[in-house]
N, C-alpha and C. Protein backbone atom coordinates (compact mmCIF):
# COMPACT_ATOMS: atom_id res chain seq x y z
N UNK A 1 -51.34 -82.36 133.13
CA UNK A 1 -52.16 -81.18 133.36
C UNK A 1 -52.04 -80.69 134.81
N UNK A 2 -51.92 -81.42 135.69
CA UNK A 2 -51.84 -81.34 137.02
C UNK A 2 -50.61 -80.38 137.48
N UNK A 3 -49.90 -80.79 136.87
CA UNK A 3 -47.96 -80.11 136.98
C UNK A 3 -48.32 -78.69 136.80
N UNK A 4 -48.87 -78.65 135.86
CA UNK A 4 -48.49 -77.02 134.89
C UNK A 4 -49.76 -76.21 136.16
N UNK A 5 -51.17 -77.03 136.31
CA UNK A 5 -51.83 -76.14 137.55
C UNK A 5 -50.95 -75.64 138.32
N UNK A 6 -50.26 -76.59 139.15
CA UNK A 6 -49.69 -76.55 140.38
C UNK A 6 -48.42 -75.55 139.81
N UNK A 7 -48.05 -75.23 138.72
CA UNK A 7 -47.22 -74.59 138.71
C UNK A 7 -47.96 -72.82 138.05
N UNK A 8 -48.44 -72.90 137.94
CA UNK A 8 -49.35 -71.44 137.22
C UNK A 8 -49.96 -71.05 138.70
N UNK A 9 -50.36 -72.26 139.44
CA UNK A 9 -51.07 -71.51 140.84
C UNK A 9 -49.94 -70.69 141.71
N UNK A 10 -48.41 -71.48 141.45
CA UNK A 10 -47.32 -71.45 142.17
C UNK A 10 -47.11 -69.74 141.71
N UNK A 11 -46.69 -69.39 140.48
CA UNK A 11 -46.82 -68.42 139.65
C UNK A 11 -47.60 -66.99 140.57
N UNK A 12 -48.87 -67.80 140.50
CA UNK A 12 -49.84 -66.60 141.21
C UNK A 12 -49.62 -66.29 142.56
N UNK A 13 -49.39 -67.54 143.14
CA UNK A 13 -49.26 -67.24 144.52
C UNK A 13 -47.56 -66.21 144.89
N UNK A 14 -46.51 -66.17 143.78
CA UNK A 14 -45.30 -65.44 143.47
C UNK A 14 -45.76 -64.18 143.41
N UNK A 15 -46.13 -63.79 142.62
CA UNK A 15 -46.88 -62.99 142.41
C UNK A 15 -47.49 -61.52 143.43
N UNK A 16 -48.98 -62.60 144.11
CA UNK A 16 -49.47 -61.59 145.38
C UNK A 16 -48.65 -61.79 146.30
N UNK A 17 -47.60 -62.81 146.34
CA UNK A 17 -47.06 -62.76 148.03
C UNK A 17 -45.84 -61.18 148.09
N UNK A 18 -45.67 -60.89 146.44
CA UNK A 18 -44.86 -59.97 146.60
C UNK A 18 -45.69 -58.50 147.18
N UNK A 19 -46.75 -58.54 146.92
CA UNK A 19 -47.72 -57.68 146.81
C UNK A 19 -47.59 -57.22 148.43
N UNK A 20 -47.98 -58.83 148.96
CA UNK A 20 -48.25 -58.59 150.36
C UNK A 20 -46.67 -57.86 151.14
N UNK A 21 -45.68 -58.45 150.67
CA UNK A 21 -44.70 -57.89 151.10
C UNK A 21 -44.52 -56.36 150.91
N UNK A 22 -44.73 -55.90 150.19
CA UNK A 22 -44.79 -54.16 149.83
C UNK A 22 -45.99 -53.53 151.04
N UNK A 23 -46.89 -54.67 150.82
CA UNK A 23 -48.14 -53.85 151.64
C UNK A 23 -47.75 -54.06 153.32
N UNK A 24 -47.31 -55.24 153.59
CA UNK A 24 -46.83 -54.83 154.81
C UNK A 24 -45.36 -53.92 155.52
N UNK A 25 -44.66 -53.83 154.12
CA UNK A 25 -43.62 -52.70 154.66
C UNK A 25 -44.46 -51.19 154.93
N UNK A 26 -45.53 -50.87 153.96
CA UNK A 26 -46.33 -49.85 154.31
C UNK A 26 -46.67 -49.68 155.45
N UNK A 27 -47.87 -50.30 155.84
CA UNK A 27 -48.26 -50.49 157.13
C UNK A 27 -47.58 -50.02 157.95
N UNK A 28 -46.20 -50.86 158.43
CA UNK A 28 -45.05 -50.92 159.65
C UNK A 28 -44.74 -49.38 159.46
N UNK A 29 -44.27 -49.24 157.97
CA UNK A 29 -43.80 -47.43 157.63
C UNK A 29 -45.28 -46.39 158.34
N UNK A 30 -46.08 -46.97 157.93
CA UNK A 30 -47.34 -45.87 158.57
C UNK A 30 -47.92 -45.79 160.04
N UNK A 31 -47.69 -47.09 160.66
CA UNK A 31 -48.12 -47.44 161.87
C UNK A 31 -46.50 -47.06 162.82
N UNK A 32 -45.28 -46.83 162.53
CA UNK A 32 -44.82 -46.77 164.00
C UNK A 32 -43.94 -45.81 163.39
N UNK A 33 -43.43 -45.00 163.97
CA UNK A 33 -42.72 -44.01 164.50
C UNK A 33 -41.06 -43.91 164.07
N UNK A 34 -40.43 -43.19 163.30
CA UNK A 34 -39.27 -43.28 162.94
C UNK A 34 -38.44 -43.21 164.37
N UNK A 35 -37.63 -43.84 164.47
CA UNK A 35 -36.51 -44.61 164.08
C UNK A 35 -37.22 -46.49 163.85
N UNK A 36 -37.95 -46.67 164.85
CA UNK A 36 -38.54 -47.77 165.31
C UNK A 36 -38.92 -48.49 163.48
N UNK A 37 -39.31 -48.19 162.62
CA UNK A 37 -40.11 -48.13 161.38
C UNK A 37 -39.26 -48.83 160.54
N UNK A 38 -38.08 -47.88 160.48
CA UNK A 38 -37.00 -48.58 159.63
C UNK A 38 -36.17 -49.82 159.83
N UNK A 39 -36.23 -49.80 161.13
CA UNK A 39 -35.81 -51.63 162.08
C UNK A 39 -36.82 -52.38 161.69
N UNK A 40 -38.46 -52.31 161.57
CA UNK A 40 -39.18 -53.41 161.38
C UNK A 40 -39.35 -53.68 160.23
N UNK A 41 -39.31 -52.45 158.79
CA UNK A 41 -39.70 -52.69 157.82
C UNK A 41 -38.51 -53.98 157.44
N UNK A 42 -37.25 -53.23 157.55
CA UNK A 42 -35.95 -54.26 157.46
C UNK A 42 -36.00 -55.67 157.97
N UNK A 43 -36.91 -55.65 158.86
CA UNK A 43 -37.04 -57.23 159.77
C UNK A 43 -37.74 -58.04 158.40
N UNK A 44 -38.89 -57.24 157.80
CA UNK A 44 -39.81 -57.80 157.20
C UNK A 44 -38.87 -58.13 155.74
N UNK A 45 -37.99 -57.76 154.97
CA UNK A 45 -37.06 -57.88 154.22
C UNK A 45 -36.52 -59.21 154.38
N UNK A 46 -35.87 -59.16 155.90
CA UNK A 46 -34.87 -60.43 156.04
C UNK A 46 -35.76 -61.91 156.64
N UNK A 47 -37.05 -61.62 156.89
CA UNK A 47 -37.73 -62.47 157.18
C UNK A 47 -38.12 -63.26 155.77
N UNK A 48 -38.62 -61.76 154.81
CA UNK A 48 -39.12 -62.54 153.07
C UNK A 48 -38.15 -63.32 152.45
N UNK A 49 -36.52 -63.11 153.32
CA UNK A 49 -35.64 -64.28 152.18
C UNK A 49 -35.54 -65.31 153.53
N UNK A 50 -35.38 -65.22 154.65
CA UNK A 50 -35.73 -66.30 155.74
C UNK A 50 -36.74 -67.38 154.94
N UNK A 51 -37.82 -67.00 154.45
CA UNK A 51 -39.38 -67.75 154.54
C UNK A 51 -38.59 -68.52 152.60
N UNK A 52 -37.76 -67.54 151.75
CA UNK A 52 -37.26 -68.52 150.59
C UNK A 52 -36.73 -69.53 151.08
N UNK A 53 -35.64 -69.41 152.06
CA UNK A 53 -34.36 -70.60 152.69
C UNK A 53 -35.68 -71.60 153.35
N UNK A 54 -36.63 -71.14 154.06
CA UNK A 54 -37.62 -72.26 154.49
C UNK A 54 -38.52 -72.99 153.43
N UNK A 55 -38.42 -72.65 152.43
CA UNK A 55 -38.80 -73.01 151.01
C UNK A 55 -38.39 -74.10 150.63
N UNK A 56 -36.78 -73.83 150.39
CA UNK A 56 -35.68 -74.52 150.13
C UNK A 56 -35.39 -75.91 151.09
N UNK A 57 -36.12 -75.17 152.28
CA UNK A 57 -35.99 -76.50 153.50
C UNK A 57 -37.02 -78.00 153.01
N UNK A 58 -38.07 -77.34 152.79
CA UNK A 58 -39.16 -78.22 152.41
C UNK A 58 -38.66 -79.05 151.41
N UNK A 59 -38.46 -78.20 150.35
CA UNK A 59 -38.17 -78.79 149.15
C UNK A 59 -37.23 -79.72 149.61
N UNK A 60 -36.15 -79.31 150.27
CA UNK A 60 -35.03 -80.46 150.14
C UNK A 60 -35.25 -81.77 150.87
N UNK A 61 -35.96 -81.42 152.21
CA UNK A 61 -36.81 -82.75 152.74
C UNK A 61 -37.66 -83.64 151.64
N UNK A 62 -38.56 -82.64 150.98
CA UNK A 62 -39.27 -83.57 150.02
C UNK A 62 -39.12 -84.13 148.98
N UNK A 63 -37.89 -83.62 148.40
CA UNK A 63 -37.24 -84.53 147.66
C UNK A 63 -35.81 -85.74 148.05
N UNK A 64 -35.31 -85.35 149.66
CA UNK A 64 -34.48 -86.28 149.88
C UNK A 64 -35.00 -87.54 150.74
N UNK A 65 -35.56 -86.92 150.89
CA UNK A 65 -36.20 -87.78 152.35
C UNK A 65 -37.58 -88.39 152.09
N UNK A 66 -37.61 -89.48 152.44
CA UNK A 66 -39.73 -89.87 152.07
C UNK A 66 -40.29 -88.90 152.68
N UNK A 67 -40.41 -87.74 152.51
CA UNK A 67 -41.50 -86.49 153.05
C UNK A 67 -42.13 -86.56 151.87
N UNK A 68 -43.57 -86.53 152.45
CA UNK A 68 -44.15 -86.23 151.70
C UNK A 68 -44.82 -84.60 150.66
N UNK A 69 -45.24 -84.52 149.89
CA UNK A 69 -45.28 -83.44 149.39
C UNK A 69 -46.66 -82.77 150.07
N UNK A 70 -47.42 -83.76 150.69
CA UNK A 70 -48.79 -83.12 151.02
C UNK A 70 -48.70 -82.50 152.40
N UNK A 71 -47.93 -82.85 152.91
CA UNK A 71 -47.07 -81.76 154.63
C UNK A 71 -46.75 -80.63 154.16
N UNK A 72 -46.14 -80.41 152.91
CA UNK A 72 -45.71 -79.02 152.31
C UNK A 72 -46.79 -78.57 151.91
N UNK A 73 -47.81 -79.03 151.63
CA UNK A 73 -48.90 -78.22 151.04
C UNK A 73 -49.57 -77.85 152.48
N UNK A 74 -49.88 -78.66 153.37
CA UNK A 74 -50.54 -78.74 154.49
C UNK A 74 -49.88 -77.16 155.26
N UNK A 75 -48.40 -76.97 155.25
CA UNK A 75 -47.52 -76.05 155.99
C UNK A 75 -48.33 -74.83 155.52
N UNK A 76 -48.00 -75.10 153.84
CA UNK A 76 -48.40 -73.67 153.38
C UNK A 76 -49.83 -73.63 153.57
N UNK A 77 -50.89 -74.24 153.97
CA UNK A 77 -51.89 -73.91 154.05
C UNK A 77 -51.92 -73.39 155.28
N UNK A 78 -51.42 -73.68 156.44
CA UNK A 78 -51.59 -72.97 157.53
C UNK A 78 -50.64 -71.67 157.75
N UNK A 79 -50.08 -71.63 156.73
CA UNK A 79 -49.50 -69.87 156.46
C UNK A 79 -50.57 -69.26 155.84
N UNK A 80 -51.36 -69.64 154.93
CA UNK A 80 -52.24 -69.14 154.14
C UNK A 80 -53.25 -68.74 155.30
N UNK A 81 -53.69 -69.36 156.22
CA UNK A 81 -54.59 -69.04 157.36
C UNK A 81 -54.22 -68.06 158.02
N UNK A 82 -53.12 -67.89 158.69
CA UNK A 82 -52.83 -67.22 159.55
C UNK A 82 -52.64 -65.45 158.13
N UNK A 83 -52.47 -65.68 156.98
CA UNK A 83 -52.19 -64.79 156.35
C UNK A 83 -53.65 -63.91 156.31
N UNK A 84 -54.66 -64.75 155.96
CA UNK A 84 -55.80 -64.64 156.22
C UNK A 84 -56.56 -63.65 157.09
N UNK A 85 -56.24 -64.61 158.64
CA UNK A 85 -56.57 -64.07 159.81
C UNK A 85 -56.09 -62.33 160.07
N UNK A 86 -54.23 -62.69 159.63
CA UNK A 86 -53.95 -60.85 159.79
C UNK A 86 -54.50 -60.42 158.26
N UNK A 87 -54.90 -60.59 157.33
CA UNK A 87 -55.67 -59.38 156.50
C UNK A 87 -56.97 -58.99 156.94
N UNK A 88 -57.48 -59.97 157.88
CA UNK A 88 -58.73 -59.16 157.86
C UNK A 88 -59.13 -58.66 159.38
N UNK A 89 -57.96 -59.08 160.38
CA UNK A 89 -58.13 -58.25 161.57
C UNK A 89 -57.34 -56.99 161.57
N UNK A 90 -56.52 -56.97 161.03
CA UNK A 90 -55.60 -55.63 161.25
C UNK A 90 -56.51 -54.39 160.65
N UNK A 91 -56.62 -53.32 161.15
CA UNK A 91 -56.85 -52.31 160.96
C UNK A 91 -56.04 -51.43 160.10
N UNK A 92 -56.95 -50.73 159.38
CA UNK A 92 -56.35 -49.82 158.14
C UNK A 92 -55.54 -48.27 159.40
N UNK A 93 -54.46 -48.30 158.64
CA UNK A 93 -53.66 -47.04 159.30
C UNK A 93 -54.23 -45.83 159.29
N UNK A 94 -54.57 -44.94 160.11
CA UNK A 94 -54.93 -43.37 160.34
C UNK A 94 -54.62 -42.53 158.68
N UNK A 95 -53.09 -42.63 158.17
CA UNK A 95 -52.66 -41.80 157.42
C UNK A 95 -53.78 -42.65 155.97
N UNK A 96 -53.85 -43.68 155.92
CA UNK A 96 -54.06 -44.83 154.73
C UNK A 96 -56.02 -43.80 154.78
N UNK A 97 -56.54 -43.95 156.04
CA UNK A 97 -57.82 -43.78 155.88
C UNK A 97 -58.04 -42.51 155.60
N UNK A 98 -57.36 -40.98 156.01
CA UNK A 98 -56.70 -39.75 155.57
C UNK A 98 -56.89 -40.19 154.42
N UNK A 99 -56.05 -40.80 153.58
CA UNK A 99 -55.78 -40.79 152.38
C UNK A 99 -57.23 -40.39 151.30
N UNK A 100 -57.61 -41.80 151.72
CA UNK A 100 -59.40 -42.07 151.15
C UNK A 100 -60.45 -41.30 151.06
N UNK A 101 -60.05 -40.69 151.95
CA UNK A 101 -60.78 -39.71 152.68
C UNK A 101 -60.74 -38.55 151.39
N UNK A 102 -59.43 -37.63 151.52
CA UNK A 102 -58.75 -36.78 150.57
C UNK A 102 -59.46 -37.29 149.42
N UNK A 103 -58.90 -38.90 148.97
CA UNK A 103 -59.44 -38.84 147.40
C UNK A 103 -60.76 -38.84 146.97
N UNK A 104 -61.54 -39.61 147.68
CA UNK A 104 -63.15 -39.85 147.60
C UNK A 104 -63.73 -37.95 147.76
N UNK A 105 -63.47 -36.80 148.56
CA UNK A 105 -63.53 -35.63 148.56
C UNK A 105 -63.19 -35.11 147.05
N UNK A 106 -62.09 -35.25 146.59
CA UNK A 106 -61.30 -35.07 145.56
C UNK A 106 -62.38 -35.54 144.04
N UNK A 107 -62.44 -36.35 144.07
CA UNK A 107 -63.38 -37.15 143.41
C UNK A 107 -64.73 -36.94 142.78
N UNK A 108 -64.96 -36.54 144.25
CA UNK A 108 -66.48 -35.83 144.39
C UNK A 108 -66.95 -34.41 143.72
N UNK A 109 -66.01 -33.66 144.36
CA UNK A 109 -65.54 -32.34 143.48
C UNK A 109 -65.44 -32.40 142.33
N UNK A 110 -64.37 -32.73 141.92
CA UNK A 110 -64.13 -33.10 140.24
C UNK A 110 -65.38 -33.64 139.51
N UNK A 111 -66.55 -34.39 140.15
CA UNK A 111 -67.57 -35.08 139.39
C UNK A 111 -68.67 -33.59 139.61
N UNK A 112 -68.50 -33.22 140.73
CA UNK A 112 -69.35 -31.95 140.64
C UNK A 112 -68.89 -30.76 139.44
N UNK A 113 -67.57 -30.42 139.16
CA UNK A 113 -66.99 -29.37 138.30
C UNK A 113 -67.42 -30.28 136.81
N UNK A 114 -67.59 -31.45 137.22
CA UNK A 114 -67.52 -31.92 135.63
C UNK A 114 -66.38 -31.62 134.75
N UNK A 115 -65.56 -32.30 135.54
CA UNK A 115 -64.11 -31.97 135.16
C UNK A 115 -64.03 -34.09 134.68
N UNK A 116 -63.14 -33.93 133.28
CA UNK A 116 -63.09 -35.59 133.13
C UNK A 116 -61.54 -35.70 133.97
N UNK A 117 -61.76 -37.06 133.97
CA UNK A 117 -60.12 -37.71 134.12
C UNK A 117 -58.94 -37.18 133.76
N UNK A 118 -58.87 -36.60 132.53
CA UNK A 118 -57.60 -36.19 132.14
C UNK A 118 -57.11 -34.73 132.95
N UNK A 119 -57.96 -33.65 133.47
CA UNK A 119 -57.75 -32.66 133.92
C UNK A 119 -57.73 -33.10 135.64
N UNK A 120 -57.66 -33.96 136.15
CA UNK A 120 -57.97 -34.89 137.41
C UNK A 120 -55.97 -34.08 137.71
N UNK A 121 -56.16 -33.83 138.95
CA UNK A 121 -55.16 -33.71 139.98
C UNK A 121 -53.86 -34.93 139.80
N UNK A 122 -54.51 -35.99 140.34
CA UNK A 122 -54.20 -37.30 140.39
C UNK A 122 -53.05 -38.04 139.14
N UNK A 123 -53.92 -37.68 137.25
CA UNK A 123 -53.41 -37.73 136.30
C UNK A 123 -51.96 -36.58 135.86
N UNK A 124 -52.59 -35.46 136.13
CA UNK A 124 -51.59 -34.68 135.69
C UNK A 124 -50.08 -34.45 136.78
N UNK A 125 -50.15 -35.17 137.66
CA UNK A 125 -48.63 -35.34 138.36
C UNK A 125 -47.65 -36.16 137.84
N UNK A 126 -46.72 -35.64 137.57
CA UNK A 126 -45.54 -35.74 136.98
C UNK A 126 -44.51 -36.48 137.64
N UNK A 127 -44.33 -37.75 137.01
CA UNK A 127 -43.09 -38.53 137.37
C UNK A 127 -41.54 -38.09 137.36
N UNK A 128 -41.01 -38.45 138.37
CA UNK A 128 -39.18 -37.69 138.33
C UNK A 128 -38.85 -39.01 137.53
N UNK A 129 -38.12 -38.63 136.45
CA UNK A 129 -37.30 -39.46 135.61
C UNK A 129 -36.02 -39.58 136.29
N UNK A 130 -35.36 -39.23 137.00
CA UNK A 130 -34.32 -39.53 138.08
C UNK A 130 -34.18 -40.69 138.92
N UNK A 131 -35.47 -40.30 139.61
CA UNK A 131 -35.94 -41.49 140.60
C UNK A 131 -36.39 -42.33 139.45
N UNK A 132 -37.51 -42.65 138.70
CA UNK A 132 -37.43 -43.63 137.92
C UNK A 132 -36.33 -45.02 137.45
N UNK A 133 -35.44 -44.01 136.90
CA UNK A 133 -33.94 -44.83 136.47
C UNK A 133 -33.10 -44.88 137.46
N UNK A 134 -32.83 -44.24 138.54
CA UNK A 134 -32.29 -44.81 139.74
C UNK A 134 -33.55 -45.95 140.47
N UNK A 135 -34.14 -45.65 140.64
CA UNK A 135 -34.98 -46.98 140.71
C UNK A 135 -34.89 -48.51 140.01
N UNK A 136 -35.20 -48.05 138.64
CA UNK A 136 -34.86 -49.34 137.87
C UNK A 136 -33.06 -49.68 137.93
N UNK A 137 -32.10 -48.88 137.91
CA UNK A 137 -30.56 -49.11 137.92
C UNK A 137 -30.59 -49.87 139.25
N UNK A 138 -30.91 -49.22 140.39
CA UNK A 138 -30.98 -50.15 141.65
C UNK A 138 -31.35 -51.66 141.96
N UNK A 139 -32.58 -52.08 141.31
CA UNK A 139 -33.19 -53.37 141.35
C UNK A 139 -32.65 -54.25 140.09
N UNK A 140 -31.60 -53.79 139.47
CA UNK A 140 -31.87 -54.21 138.12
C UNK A 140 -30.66 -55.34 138.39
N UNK A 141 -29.85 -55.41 139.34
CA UNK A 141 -28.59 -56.60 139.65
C UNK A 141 -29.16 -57.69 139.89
N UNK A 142 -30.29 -57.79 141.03
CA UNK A 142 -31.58 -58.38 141.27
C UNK A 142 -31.72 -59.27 139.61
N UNK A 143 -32.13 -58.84 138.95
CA UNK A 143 -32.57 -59.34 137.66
C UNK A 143 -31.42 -59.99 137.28
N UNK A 144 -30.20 -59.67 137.00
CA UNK A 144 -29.15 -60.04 136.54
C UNK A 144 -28.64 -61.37 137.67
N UNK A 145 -28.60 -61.39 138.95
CA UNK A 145 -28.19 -62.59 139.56
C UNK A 145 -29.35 -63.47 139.31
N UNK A 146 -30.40 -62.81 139.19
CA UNK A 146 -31.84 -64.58 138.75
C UNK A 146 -31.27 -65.02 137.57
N UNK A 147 -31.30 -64.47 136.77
CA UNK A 147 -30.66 -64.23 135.48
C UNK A 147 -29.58 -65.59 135.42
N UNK A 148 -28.41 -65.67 136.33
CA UNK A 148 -27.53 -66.20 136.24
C UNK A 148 -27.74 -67.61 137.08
N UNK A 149 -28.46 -66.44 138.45
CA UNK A 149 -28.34 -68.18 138.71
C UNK A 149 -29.47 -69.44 138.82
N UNK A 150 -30.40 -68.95 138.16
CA UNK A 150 -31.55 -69.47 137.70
C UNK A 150 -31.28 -70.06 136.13
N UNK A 151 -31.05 -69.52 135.34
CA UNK A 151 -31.32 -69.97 133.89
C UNK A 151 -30.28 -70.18 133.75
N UNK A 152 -28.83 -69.57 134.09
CA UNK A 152 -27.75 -69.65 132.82
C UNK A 152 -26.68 -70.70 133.53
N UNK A 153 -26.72 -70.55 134.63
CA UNK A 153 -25.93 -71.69 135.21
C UNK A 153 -26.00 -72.98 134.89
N UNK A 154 -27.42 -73.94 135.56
CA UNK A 154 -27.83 -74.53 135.41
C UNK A 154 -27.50 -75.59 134.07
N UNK A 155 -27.91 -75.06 132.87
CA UNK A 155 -27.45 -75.71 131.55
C UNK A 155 -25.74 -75.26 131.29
N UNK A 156 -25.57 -74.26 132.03
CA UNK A 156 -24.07 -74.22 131.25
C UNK A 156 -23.24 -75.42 131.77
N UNK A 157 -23.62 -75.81 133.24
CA UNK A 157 -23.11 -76.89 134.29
C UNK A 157 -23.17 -78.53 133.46
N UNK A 158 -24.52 -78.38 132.78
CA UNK A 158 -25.36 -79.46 132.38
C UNK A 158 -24.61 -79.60 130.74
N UNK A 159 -24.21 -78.82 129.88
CA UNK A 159 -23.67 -78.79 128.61
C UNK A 159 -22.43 -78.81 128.52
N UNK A 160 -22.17 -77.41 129.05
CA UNK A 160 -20.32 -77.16 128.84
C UNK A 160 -19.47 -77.94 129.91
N UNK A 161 -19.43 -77.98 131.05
CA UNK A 161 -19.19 -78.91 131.93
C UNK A 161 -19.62 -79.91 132.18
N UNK A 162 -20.54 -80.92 131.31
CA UNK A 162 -21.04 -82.34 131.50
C UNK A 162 -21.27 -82.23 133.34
N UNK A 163 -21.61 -81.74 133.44
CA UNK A 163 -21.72 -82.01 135.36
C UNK A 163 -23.49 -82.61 135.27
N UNK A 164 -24.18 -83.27 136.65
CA UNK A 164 -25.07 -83.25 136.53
C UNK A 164 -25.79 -82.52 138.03
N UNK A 165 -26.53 -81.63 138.36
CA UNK A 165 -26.81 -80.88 139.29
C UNK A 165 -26.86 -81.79 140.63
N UNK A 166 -27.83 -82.69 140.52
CA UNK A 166 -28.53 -83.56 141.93
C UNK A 166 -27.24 -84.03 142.71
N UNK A 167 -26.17 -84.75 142.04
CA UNK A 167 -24.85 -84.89 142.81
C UNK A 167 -24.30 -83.78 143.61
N UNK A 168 -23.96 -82.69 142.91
CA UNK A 168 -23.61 -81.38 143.42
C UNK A 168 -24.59 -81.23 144.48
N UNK A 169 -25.80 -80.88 144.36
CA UNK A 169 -26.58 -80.29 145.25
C UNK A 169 -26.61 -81.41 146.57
N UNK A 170 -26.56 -82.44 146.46
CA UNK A 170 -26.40 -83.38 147.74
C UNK A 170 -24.95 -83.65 148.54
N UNK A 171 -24.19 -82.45 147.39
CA UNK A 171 -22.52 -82.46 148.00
C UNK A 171 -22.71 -81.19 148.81
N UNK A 172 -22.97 -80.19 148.13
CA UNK A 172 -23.17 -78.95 148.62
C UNK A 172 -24.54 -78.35 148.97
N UNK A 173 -24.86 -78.54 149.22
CA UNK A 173 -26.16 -78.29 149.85
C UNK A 173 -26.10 -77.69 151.04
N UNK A 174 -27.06 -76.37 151.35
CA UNK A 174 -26.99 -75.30 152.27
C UNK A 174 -26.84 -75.74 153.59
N UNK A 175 -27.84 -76.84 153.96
CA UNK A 175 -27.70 -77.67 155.11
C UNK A 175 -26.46 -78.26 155.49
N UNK A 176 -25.91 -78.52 154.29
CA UNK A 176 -24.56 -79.83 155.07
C UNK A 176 -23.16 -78.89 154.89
N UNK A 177 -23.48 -77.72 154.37
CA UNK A 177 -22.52 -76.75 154.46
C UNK A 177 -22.46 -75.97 155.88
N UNK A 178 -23.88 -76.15 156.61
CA UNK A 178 -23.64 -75.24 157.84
C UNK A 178 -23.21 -76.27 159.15
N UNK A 179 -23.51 -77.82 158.97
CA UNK A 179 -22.59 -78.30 159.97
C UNK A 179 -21.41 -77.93 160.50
């Protein structure tokens, strides 16, 4: 029972951390100044697969090495703090509070006209089906390399090639490849 927690919490915590990543490319996009904007949002990109490879670090200590697993929990708890600390000191952006502003006005109106939801500003804007499917066509390789090298590898290595992973991975492994 313990496994499947720790793995459904793992799940959730997948989950909002993506969340947080979108919300802080916002921010950086709303708080600084083009050219400057597009350098940090990008930082924040190569930092979110930085912080996977530091993932990968843990893990591989804690399963090669007597590390223990409760230092990895301990790590991520003091990311969780500091994650903490910046959600609730940082200040909401000028344009973000604009925003609120607009809709709560917006809102207000509409409840005064006695206008429902469906005739709402908000509802009746129209999605570009362009951007849509260039959207999804863009992210969608993304899907296809998890795809491969998450699920399909793995057993094909393990079935069709009799190989067994843990050998490999202690041959090749990211670490002893960058010596």
């Amino acid at each position: 029972m313990a496994s499947f927690t720790v793995i459904f919490c793992r799940m959730l915590q997948g989950f909002t951390s993506m969340g947080e990543i979108l919300g802080a490319q916002l921010y950086i996009m709303e708080s600084l100044k083009p050219p400057y904007s597009y350098m940090c949002t990008s930082i924040i990109n190569v930092n979110s697969k930085l912080g996977g490879s530091f993932a990968l670090l843990v893990a591989y200590f804690a399963t090669s090495i007597a590390f223990d697993w409760r230092i990895a929990f301990w790590i991520g708890a003091i990311i969780a703090i500091i994650g903490i600390v910046a959600r609730t000191k940082l200040r909401e952006t000028p344009e973000f509070i604009d925003y609120k502003k607009r809709l709560r006005i917006q809102t207000e109106l509409e409840k005064q006209n006695n206008n429902t939801l469906i005739n709402s500003n908000i509802v009746k804007e129209k999605l570009d089906k362009k951007i849509v499917l260039s959207y999804f066509i863009m992210h969608l390789p993304f899907a296809i390399y998890f795809y491969i090298a998450y699920i399909y590898t793995v057993p094909f290595m393990k079935v069709k090639l009799g190989m067994n992973i843990i050998p490999l991975l202690k041959k090749f492994h990211p670490l002893k490849l960058a010596k």
